[in-house]
Protein backbone atom coordinates (compact mmCIF):
# COMPACT_ATOMS: atom_id res chain seq x y z
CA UNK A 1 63.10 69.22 89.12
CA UNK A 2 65.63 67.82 91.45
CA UNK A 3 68.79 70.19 91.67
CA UNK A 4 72.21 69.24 93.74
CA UNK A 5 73.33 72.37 95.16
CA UNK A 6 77.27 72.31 96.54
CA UNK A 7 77.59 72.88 100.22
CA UNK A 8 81.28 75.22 102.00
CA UNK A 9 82.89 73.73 104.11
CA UNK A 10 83.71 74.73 107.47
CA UNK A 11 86.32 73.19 110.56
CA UNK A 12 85.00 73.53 113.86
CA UNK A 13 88.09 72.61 116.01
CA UNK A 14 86.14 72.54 119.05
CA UNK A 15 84.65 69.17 118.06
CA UNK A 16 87.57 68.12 115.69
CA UNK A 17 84.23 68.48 112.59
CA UNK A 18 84.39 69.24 108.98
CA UNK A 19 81.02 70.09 108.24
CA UNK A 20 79.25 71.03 104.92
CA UNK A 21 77.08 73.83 105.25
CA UNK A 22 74.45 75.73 103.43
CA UNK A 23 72.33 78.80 103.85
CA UNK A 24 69.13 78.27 104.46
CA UNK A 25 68.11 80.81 102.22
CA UNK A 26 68.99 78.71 99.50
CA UNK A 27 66.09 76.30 100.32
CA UNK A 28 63.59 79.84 100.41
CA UNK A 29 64.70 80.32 96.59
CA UNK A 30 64.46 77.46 95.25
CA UNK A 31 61.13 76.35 96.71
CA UNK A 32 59.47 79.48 95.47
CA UNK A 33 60.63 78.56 92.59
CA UNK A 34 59.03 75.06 92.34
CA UNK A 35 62.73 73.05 92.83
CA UNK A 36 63.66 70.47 95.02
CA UNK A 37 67.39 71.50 96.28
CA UNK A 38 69.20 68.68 97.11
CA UNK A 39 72.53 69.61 99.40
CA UNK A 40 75.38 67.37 97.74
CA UNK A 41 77.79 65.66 100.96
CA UNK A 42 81.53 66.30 100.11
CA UNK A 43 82.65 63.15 101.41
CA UNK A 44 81.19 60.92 98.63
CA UNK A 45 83.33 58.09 97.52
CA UNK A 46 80.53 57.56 94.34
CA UNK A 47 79.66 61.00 93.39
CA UNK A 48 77.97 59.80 90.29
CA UNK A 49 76.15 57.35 92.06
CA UNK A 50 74.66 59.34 94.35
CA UNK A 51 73.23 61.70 91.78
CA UNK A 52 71.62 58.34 90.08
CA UNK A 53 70.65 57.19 93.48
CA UNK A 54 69.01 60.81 94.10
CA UNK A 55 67.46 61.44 90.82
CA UNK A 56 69.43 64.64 90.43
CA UNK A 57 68.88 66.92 86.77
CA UNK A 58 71.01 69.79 87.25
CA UNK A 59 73.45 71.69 89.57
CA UNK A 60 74.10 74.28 91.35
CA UNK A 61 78.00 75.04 92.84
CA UNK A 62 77.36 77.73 95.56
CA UNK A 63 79.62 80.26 97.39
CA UNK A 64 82.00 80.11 99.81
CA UNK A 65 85.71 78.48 100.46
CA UNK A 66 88.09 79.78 97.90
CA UNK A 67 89.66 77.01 95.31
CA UNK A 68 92.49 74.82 97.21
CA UNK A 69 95.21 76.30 93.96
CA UNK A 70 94.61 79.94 94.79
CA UNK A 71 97.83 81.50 96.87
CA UNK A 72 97.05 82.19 100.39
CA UNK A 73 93.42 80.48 99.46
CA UNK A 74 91.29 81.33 102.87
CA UNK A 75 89.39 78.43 104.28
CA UNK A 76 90.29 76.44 101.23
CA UNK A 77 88.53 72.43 101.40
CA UNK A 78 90.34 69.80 98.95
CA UNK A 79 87.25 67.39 99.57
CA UNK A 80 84.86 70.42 98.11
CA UNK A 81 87.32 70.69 95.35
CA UNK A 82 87.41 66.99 94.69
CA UNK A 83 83.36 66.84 94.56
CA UNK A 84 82.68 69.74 92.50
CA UNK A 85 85.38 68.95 89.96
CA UNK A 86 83.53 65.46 89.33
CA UNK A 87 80.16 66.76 89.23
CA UNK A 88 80.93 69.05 86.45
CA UNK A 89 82.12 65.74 84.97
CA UNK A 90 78.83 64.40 84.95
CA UNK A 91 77.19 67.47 84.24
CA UNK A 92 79.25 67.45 80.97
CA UNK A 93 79.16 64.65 79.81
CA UNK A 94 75.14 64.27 80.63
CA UNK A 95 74.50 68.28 79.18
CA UNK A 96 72.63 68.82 83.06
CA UNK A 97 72.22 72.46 83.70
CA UNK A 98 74.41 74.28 86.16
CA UNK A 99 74.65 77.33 87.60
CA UNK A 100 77.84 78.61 89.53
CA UNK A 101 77.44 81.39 91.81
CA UNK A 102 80.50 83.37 93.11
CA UNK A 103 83.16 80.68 94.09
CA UNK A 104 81.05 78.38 91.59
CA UNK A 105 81.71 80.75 88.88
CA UNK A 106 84.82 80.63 89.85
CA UNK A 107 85.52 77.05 89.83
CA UNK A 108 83.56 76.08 86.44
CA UNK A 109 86.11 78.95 84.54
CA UNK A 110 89.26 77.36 86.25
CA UNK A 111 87.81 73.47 85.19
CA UNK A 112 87.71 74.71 81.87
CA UNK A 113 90.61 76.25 81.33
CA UNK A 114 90.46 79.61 82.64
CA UNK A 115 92.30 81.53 85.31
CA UNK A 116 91.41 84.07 88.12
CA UNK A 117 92.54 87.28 89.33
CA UNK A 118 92.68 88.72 93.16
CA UNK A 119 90.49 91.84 93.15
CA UNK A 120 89.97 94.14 96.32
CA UNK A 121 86.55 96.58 97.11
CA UNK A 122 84.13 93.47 96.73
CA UNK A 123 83.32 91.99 99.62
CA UNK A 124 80.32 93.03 101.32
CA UNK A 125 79.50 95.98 99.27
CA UNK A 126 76.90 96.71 96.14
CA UNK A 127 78.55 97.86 92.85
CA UNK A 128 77.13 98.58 89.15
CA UNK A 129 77.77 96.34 86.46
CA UNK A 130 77.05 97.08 82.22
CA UNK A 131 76.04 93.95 79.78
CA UNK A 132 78.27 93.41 76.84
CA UNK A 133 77.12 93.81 73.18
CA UNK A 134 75.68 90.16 72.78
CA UNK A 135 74.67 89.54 76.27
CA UNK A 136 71.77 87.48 76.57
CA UNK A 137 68.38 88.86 77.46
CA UNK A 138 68.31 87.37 81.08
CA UNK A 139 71.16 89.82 82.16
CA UNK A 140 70.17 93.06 80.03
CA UNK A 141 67.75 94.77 83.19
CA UNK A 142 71.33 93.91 85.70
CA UNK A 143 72.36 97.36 86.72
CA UNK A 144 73.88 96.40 90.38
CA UNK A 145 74.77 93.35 92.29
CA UNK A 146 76.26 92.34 95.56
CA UNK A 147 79.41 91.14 96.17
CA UNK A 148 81.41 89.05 98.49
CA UNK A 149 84.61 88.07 97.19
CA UNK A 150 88.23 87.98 96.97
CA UNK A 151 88.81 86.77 93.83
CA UNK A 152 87.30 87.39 90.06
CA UNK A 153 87.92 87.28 86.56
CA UNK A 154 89.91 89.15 84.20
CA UNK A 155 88.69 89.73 80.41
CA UNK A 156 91.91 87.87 79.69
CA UNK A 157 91.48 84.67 82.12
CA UNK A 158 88.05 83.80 81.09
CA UNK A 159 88.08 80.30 79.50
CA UNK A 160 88.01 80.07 76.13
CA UNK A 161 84.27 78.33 75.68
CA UNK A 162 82.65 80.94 77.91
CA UNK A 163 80.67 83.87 76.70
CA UNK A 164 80.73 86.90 78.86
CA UNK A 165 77.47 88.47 79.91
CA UNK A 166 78.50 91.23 82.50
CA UNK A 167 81.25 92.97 83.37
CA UNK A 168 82.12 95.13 87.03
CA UNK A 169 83.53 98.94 86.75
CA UNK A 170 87.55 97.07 86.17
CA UNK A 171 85.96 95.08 83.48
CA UNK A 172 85.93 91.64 84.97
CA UNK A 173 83.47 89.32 84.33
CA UNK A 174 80.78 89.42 86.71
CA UNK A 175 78.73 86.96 84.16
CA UNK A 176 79.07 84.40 81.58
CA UNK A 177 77.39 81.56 79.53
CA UNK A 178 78.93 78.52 78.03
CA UNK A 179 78.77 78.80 74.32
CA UNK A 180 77.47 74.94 73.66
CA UNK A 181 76.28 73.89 77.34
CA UNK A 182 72.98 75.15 79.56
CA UNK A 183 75.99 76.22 81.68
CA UNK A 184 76.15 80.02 83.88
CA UNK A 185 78.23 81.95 86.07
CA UNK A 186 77.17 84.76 88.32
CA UNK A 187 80.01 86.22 91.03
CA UNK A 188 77.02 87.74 92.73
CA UNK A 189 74.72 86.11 95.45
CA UNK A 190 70.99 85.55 94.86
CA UNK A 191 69.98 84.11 98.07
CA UNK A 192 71.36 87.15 99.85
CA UNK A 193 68.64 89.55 98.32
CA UNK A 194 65.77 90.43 100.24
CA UNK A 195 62.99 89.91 98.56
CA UNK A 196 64.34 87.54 95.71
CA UNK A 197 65.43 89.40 92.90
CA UNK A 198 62.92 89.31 89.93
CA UNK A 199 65.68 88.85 87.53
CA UNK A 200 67.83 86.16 89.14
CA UNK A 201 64.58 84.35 89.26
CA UNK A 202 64.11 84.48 85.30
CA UNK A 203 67.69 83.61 84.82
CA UNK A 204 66.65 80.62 87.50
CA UNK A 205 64.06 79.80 84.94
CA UNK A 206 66.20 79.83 81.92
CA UNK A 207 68.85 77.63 82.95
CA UNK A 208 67.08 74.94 84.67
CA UNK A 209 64.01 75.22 82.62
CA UNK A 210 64.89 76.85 79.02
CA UNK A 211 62.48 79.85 79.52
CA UNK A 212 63.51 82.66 78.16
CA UNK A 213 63.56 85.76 80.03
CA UNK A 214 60.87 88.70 79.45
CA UNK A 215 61.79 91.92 79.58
């Protein structure tokens, strides 16, 4: 299975670049996992041609560079903005799978409706986090995550279509599903674990492949 994944963008001054970017680590994952990651450019004039032209089945938006509408957003890209806002276009209107991981789960809540919150304490540090009552069984064994960000999700910004899954010691939503799409949000990273995190890969698993998670 061929899956986009959404590269940060970053200015290097020094040679006057904007250049998409993309942790290696990503590749690691989702090659042990029996994916083909495919980095997605953020200067595409035809974003839904080039996922026709790559033979692209599902997505993944990926961390890094807050959302261009947040105040004092840091290192903010209107091009990433621009791309990710018309994949999830496609992705709807097509049902692909998608997965949005920290800024990602960020940006799918905002697209549909939702709003975010600034938090403080979560960037580079490990913190607990407690499933709701009808979380599904892919986040039940979650117990502690990483965490690298500025931004989050109140109980009472969460968009309306979105079911949450996990929830951080202040109660914001560290995980959610879409109630009618084979759509998820994690704020934590699982290509920064070392080794790979059993359960991120059986939440891998169900999104992209519908198998359900064992536990």
């Amino acid at each position: 299975m061929r899956i986009g994944i959404t590269q940060r963008v970053e200015v290097v001054p020094s040679y006057g670049e904007r250049r998409d970017c993309l942790d290696q680590q990503w590749f690691q994952l989702l090659e042990s996992l029996g994916f083909v990651p495919i980095p997605v450019p953020n200067s595409l004039a035809d974003v839904e041609g080039w996922l026709d032209a790559l033979g692209i089945e599902g997505l993944i938006l990926s961390g890094g560079n807050d959302l261009c509408q947040l105040p004092d957003a840091s290192n903010a890209s209107t091009e990433r903005d621009r791309t990710e806002n018309a994949l999830l276009a496609v992705a709807q209107q097509r049902q692909w799978p998608v997965l949005g991981v920290c800024r990602g789960l960020q940006m799918i809540n905002v697209w549909l409706g939702g709003q975010l919150a600034a938090v403080s304490g979560h960037t580079a540090v490990r913190h607990g986090v407690s499933s709701t009552q009808d979380a599904d069984a892919c986040f039940r064994p979650y117990r502690e995550v990483n965490s690298f960000h500025n931004w989050g999700i109140a109980p009472n910004g969460l968009a309306a279509n979105l079911i949450p899954q996990l929830l951080s010691p202040e109660c914001d939503i560290e995980a959610y599903l879409h109630i009618d799409l084979p759509w998820a949000g994690i704020m934590w990273h699982p290509e920064r674990e070392a080794p790979f995190n059993e359960h991120d890969k059986q939440l891998f698993n169900r999104i992209f492949r519908g198998t359900p998670c064992k536990h």
